[in-house]
N, C-alpha and C. Protein backbone atom coordinates (compact mmCIF):
# COMPACT_ATOMS: atom_id res chain seq x y z
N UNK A 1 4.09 -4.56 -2.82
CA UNK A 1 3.33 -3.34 -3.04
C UNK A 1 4.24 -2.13 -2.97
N UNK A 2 5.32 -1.92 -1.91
CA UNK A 2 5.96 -0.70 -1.99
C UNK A 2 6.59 -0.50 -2.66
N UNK A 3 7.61 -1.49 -3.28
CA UNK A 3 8.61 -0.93 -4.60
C UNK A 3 7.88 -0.67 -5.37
N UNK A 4 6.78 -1.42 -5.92
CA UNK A 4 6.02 -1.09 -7.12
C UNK A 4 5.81 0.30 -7.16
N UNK A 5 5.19 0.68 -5.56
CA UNK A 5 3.68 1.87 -5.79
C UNK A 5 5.26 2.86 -5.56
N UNK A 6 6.68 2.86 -5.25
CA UNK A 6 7.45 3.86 -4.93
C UNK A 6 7.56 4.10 -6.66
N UNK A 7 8.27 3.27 -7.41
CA UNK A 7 8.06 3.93 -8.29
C UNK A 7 7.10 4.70 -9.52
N UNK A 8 6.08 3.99 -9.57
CA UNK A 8 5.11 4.97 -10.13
C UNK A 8 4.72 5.74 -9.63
N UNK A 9 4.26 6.32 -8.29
CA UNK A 9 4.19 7.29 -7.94
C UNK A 9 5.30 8.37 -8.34
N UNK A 10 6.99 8.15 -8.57
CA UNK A 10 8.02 8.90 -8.61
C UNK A 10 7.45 9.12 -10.36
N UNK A 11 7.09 8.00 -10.85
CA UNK A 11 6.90 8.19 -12.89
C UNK A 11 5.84 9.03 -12.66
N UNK A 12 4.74 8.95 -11.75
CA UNK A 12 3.72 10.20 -12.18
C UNK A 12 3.86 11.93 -11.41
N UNK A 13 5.25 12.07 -10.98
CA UNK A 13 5.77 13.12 -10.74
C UNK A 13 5.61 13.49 -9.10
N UNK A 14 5.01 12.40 -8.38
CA UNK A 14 4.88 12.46 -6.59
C UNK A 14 6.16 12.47 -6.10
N UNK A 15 6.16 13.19 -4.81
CA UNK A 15 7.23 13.53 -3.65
C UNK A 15 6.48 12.15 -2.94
N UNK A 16 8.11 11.30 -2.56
CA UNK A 16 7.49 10.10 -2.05
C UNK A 16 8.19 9.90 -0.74
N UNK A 17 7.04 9.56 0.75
CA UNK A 17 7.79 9.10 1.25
C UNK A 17 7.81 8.46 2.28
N UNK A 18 8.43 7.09 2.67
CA UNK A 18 7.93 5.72 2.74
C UNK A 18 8.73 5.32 4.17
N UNK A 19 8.04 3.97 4.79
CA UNK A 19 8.93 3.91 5.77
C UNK A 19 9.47 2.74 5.28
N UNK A 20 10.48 1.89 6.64
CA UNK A 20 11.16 0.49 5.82
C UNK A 20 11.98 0.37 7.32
N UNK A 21 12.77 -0.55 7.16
CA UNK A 21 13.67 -0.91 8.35
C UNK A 21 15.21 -0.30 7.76
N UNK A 22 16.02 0.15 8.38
CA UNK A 22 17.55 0.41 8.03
C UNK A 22 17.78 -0.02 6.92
N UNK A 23 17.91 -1.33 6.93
CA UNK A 23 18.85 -2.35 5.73
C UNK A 23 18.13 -2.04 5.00
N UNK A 24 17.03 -1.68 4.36
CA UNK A 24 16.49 -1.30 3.01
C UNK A 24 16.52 0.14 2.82
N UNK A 25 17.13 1.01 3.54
CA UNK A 25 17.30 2.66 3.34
C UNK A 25 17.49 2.24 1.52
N UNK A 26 19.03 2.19 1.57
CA UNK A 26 19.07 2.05 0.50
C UNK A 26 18.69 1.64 -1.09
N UNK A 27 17.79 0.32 -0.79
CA UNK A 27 16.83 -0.09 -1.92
C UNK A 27 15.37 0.95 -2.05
N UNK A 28 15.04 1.34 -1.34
CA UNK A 28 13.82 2.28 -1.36
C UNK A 28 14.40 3.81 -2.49
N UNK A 29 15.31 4.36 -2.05
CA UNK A 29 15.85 5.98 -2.06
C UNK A 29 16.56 5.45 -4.37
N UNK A 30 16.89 4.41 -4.24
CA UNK A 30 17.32 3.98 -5.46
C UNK A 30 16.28 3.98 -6.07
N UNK A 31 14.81 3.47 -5.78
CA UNK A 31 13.66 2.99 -6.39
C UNK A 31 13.25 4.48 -6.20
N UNK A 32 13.65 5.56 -5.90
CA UNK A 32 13.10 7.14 -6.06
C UNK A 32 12.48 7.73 -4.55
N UNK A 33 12.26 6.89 -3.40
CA UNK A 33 11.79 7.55 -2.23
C UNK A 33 12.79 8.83 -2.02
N UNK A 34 11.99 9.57 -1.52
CA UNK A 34 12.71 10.80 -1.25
C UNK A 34 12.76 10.99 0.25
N UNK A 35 12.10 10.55 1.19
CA UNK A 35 12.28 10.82 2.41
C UNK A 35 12.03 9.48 3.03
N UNK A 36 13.00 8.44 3.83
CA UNK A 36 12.93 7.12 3.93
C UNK A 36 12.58 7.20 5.79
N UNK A 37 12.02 6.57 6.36
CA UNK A 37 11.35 6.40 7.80
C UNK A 37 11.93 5.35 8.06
N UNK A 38 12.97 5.18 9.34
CA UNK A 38 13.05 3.53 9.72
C UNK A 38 11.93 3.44 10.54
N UNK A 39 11.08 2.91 10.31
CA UNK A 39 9.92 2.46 10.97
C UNK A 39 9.77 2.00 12.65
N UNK A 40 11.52 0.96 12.75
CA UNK A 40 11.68 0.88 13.98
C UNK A 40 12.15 1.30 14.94
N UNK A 41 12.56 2.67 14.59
CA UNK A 41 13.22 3.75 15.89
C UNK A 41 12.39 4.69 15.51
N UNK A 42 11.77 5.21 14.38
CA UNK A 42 11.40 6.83 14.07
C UNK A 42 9.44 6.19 14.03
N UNK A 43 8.94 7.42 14.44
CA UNK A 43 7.32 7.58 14.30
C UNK A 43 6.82 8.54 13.38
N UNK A 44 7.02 7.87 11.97
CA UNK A 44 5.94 9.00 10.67
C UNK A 44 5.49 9.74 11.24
N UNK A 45 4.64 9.30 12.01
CA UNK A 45 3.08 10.42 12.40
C UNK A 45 4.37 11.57 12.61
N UNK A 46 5.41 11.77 13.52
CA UNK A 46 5.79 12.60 14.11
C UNK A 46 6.82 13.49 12.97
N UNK A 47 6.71 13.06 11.99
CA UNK A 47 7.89 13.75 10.89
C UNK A 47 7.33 14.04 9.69
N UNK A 48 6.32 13.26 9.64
CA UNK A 48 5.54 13.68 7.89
C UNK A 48 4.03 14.92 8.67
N UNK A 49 4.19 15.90 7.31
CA UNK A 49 2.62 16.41 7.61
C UNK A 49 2.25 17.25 6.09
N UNK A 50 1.03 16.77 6.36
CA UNK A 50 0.62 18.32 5.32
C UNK A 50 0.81 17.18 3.50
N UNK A 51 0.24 16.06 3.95
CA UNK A 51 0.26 15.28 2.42
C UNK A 51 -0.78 14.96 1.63
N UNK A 52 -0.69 15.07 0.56
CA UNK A 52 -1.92 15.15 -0.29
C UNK A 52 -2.58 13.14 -0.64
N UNK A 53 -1.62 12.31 -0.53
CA UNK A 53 -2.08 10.93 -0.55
C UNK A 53 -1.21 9.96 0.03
N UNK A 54 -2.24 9.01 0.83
CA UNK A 54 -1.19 8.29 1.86
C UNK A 54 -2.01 6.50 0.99
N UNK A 55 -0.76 5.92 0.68
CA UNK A 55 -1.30 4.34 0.39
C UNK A 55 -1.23 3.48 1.69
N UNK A 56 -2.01 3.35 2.19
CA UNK A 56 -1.75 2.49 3.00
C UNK A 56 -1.86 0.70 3.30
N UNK A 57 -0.66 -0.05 3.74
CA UNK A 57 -0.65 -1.32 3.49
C UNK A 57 -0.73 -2.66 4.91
N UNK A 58 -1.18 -2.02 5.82
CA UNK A 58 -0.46 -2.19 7.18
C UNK A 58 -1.93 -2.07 8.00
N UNK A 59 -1.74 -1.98 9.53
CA UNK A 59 -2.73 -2.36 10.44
C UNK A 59 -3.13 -1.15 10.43
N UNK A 60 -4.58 -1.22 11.37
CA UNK A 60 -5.51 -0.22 11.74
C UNK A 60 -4.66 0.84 12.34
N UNK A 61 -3.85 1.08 13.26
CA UNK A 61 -3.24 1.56 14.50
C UNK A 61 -2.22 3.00 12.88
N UNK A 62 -1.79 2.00 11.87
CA UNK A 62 -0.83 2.69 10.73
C UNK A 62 -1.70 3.58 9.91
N UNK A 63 -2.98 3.16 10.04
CA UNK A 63 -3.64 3.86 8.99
C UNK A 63 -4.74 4.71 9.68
N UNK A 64 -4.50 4.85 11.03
CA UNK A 64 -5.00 5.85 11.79
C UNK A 64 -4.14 7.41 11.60
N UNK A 65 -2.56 6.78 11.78
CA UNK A 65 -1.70 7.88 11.68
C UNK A 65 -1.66 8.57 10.38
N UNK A 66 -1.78 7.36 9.65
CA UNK A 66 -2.11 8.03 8.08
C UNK A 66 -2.57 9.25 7.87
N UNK A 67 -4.29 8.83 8.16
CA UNK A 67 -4.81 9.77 8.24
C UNK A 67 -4.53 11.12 9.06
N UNK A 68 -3.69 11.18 10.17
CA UNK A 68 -3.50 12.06 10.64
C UNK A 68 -2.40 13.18 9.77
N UNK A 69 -1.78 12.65 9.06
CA UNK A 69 -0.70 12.94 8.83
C UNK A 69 -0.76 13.68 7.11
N UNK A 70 -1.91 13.70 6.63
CA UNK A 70 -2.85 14.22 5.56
C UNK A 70 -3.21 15.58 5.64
N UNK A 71 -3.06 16.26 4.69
CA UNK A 71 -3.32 17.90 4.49
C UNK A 71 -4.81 17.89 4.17
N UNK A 72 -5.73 18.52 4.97
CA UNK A 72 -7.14 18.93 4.64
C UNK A 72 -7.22 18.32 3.19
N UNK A 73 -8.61 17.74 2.65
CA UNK A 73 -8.63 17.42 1.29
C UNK A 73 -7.84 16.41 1.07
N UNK A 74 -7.17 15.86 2.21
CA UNK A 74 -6.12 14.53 1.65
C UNK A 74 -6.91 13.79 1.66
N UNK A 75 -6.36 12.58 1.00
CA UNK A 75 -7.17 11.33 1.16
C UNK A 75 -5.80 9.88 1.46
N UNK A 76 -6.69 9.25 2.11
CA UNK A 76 -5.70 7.72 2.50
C UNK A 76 -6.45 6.38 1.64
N UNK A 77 -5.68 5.87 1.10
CA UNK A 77 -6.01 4.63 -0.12
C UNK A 77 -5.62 3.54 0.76
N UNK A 78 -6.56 2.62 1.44
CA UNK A 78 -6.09 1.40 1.85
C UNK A 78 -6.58 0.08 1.34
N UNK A 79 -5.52 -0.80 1.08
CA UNK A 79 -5.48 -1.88 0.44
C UNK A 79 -5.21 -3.23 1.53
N UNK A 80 -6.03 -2.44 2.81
CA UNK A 80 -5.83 -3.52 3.89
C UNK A 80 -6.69 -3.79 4.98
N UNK A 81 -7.57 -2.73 3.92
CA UNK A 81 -9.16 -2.81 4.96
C UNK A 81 -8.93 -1.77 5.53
N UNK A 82 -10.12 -1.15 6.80
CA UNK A 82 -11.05 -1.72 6.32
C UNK A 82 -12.14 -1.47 5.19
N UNK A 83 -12.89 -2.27 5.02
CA UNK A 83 -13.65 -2.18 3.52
C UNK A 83 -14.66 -1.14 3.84
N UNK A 84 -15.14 -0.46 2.60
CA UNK A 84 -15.72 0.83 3.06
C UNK A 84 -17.09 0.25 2.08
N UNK A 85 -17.95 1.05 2.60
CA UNK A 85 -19.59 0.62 1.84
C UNK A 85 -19.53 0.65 0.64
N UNK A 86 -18.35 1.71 -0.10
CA UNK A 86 -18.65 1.95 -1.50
C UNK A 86 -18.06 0.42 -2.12
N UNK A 87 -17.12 -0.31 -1.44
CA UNK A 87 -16.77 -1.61 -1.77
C UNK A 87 -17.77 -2.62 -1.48
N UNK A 88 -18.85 -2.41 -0.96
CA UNK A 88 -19.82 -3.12 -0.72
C UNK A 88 -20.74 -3.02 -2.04
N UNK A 89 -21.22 -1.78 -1.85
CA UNK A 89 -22.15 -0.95 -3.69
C UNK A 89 -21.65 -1.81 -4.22
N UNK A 90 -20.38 -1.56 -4.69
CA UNK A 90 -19.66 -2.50 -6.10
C UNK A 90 -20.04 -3.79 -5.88
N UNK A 91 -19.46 -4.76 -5.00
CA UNK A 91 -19.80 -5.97 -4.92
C UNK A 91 -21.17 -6.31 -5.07
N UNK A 92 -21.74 -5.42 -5.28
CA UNK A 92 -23.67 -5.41 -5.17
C UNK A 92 -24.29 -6.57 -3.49
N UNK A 93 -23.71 -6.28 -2.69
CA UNK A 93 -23.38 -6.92 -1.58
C UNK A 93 -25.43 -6.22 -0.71
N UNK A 94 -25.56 -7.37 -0.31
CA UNK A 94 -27.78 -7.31 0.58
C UNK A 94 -27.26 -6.28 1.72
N UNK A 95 -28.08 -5.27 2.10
CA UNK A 95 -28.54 -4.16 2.86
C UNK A 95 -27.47 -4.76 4.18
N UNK A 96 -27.69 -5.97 4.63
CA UNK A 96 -26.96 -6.16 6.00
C UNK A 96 -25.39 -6.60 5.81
N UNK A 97 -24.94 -7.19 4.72
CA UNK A 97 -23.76 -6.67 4.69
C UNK A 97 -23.18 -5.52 4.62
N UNK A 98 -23.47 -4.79 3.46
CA UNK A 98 -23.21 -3.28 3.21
C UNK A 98 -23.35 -2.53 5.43
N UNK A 99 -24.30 -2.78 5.90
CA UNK A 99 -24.30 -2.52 7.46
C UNK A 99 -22.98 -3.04 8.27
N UNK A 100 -22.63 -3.81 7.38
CA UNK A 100 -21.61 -4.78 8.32
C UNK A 100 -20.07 -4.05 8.40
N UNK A 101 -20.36 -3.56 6.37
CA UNK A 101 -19.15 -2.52 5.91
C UNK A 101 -19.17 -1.36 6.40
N UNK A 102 -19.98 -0.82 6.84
CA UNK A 102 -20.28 0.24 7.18
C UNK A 102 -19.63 0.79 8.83
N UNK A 103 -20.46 -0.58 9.49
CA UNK A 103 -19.95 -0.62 11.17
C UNK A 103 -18.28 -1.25 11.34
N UNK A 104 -17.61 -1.72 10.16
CA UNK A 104 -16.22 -1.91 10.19
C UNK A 104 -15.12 -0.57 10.12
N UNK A 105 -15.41 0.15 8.80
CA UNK A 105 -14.74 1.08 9.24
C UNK A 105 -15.46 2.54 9.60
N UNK A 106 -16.72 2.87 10.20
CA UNK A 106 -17.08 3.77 11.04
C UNK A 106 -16.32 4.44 11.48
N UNK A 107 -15.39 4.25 12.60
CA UNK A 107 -14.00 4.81 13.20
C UNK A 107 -13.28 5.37 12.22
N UNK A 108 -13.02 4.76 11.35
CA UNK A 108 -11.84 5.01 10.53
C UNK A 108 -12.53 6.30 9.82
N UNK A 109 -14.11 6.53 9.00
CA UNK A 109 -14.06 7.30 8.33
C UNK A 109 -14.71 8.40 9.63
N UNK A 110 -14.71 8.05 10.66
CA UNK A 110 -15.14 9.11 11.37
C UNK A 110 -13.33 10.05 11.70
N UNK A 111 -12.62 9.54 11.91
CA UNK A 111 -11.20 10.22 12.04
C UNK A 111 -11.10 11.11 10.55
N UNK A 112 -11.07 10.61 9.48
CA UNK A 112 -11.05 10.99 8.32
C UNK A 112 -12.18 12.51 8.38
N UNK A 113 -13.60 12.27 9.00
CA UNK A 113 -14.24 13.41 8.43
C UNK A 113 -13.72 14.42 9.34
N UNK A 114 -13.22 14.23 11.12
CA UNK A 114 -12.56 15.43 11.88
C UNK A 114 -11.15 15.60 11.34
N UNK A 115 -10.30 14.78 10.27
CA UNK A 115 -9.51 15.55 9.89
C UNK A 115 -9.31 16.44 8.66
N UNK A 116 -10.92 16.31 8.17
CA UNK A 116 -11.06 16.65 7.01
C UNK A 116 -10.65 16.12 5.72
N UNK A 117 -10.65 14.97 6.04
CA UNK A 117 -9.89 13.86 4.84
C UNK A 117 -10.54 12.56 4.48
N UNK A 118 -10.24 12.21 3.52
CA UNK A 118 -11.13 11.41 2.93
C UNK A 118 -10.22 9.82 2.97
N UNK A 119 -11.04 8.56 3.32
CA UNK A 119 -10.76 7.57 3.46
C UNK A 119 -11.69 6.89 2.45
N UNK A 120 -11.00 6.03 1.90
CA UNK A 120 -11.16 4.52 1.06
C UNK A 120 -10.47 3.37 0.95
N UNK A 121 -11.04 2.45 0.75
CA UNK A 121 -10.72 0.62 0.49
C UNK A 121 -10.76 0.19 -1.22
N UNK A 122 -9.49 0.11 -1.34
CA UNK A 122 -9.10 -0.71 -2.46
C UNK A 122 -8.77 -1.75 -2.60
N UNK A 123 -9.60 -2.48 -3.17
CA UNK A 123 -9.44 -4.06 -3.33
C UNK A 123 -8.85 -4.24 -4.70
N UNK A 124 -7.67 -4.73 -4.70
CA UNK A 124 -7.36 -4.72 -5.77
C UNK A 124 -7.54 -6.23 -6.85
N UNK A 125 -8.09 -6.24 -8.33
CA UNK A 125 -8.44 -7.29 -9.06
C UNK A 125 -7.84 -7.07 -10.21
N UNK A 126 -7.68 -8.11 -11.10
CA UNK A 126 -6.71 -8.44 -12.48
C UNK A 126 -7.81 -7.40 -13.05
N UNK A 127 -7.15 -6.22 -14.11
CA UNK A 127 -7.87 -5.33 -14.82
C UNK A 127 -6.75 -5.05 -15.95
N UNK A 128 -7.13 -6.38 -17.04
CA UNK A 128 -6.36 -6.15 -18.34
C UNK A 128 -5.50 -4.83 -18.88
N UNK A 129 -6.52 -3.98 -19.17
CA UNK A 129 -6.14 -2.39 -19.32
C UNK A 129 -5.25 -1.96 -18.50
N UNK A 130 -4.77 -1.94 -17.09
CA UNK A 130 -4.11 -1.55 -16.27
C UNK A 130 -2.91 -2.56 -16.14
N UNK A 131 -2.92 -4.09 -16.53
CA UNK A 131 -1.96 -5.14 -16.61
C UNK A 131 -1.22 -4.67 -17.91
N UNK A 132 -2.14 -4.04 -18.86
CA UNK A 132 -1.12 -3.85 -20.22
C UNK A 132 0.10 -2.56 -20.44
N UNK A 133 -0.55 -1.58 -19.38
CA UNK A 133 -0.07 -0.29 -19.07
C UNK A 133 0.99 -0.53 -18.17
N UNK A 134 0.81 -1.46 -17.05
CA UNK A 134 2.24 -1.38 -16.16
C UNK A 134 3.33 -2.39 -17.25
N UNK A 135 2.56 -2.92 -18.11
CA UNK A 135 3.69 -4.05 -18.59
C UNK A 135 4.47 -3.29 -19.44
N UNK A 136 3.99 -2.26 -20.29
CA UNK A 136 4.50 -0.72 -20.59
C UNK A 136 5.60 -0.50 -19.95
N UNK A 137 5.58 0.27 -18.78
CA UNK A 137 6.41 0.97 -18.25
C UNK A 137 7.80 -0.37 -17.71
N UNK A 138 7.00 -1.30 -17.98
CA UNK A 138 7.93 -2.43 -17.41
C UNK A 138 9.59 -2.53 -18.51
N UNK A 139 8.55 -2.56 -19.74
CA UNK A 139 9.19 -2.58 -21.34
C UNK A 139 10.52 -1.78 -21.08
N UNK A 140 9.80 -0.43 -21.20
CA UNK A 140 10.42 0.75 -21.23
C UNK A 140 11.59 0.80 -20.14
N UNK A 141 11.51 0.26 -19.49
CA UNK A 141 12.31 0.38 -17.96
C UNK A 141 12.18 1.02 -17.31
N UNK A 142 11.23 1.50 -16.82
CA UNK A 142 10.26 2.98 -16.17
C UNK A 142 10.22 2.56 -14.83
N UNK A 143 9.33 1.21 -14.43
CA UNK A 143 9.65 0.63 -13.54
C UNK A 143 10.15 -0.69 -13.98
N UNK A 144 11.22 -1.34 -12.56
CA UNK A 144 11.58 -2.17 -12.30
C UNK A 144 11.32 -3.36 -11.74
N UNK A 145 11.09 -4.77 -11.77
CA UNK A 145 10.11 -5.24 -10.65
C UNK A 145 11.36 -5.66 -9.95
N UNK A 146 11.25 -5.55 -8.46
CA UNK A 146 12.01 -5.88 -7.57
C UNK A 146 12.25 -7.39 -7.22
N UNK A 147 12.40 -8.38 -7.75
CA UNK A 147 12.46 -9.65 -7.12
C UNK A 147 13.63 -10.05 -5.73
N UNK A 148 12.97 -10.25 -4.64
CA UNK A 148 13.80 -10.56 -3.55
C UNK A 148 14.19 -12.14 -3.14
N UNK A 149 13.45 -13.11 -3.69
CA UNK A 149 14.05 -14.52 -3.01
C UNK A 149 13.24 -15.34 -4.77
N UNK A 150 13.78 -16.39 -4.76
CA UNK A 150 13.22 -17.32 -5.55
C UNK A 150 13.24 -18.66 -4.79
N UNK A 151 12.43 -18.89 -4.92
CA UNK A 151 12.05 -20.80 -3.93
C UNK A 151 11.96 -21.37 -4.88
N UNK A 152 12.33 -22.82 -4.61
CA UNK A 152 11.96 -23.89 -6.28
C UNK A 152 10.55 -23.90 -5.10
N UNK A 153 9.75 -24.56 -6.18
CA UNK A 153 8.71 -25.33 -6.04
C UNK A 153 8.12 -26.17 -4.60
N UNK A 154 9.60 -27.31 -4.25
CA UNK A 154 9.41 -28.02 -3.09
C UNK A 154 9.23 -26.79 -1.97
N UNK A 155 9.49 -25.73 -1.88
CA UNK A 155 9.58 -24.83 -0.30
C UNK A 155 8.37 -23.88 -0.70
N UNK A 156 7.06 -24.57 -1.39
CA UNK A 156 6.09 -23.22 -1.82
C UNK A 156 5.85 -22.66 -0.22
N UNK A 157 6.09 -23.78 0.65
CA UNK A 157 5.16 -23.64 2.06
C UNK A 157 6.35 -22.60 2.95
N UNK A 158 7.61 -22.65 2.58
CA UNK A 158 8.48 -21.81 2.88
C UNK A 158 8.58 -20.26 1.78
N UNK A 159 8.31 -20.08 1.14
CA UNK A 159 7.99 -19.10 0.47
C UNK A 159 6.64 -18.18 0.96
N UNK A 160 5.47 -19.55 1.01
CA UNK A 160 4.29 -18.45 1.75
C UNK A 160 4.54 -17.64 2.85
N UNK A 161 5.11 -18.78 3.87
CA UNK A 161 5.51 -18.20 5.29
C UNK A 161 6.66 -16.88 4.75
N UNK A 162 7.75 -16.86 4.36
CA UNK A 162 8.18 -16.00 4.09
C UNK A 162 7.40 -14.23 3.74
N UNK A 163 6.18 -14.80 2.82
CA UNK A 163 5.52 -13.48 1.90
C UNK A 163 5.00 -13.33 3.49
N UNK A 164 4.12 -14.23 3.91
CA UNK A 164 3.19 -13.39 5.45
C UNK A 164 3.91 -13.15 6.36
N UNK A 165 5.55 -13.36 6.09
CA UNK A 165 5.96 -12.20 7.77
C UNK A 165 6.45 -10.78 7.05
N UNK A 166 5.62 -10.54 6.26
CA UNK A 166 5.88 -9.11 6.06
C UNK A 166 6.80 -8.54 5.97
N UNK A 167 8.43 -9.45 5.91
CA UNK A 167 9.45 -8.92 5.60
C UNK A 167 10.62 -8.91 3.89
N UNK A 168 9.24 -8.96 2.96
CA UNK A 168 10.08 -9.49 1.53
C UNK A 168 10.64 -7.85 1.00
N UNK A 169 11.09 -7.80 0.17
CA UNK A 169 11.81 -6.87 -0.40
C UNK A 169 11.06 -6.69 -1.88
N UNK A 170 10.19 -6.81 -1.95
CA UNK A 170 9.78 -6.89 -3.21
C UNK A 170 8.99 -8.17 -3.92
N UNK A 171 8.89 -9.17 -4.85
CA UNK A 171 8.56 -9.86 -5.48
C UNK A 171 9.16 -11.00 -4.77
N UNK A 172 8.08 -11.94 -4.78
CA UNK A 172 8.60 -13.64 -4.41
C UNK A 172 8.35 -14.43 -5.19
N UNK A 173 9.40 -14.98 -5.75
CA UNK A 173 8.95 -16.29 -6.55
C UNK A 173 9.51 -17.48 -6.37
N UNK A 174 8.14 -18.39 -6.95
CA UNK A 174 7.91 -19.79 -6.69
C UNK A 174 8.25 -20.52 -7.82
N UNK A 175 9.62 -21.02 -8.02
CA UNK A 175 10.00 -21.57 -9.22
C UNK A 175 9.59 -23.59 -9.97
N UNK A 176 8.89 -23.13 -10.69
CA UNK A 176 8.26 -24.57 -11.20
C UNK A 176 9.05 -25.66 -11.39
N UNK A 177 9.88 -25.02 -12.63
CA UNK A 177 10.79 -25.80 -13.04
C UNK A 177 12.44 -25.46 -13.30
């Protein structure tokens, strides 16, 4: 998600700026970040302020600060929960789920309305129109896709584990043949 969303955000003309561990300073600031966070000595909350959109990919505790860290009228895009009612609407989801979405992120949009900022849940799904447009910029060389490891086939189960410790660099692939 971050190399991707670093560079289109930089193609649609955004000031970007992201956290990461040391050893990737450098792959981030290449991909266009403009202000890089080592995540494990430095605290965002305490260095970013006053931003108009925060993506967020990470735990509750990250996307609390998020929100803090948002200029009045900001808004925070999370793609990691929690799910907000209007993702419920869509799903056309019965009265007591939609309750269920509702009492999940409560907290979250209650921080959002004392900071004057707006919170949402993006679930993201295959949407042709939007698959044909990044494959565009792909063409063009606009963006890059980052591939970080390739596994043959036999290590799919070492590849998964790999994608869920949250430490890939970009794209993982699972090679067939």
């Amino acid at each position: 998600v971050g190399t991707f969303a670093i560079q289109l955000a930089k193609h649609l003309g955004a000031f970007v700026a992201t956290t990461t561990s040391e050893k990737n300073f450098e792959l981030v600031k290449d991909l266009g970040a403009n202000v890089v966070i080592d995540y494990k000595t430095q605290d965002f909350e305490n260095i970013l302020k006053d931003y108009d959109l925060v993506l967020n990919s990470q735990d509750q505790k990250t996307l609390e600060k998020s929100i803090r860290i948002l200029k009045p009228s900001g808004k925070v895009i999370s793609i990691s929960g929690p799910p907000d009612v209007d993702f419920s609407k869509k799903l056309g989801l019965n009265f007591f789920l939609k309750a269920v979405m509702f009492l999940l992120n409560f907290q979250t949009k209650k921080l959002a309305k004392k900071q004057k900022t707006d919170y949402s849940f993006l679930f993201i799904e295959a949407n042709g129109n939007q698959l044909n447009e990044i494959s565009k910029l792909i063409e063009y060389g606009i963006i890059k896709p980052t591939v970080d490891k390739i596994f043959p086939f036999e290590q799919t189960n070492d590849a998964l584990n790999y994608v869920d410790s949250g430490r890939s660099k970009g794209k993982v692939i699972i090679k067939i043949k």
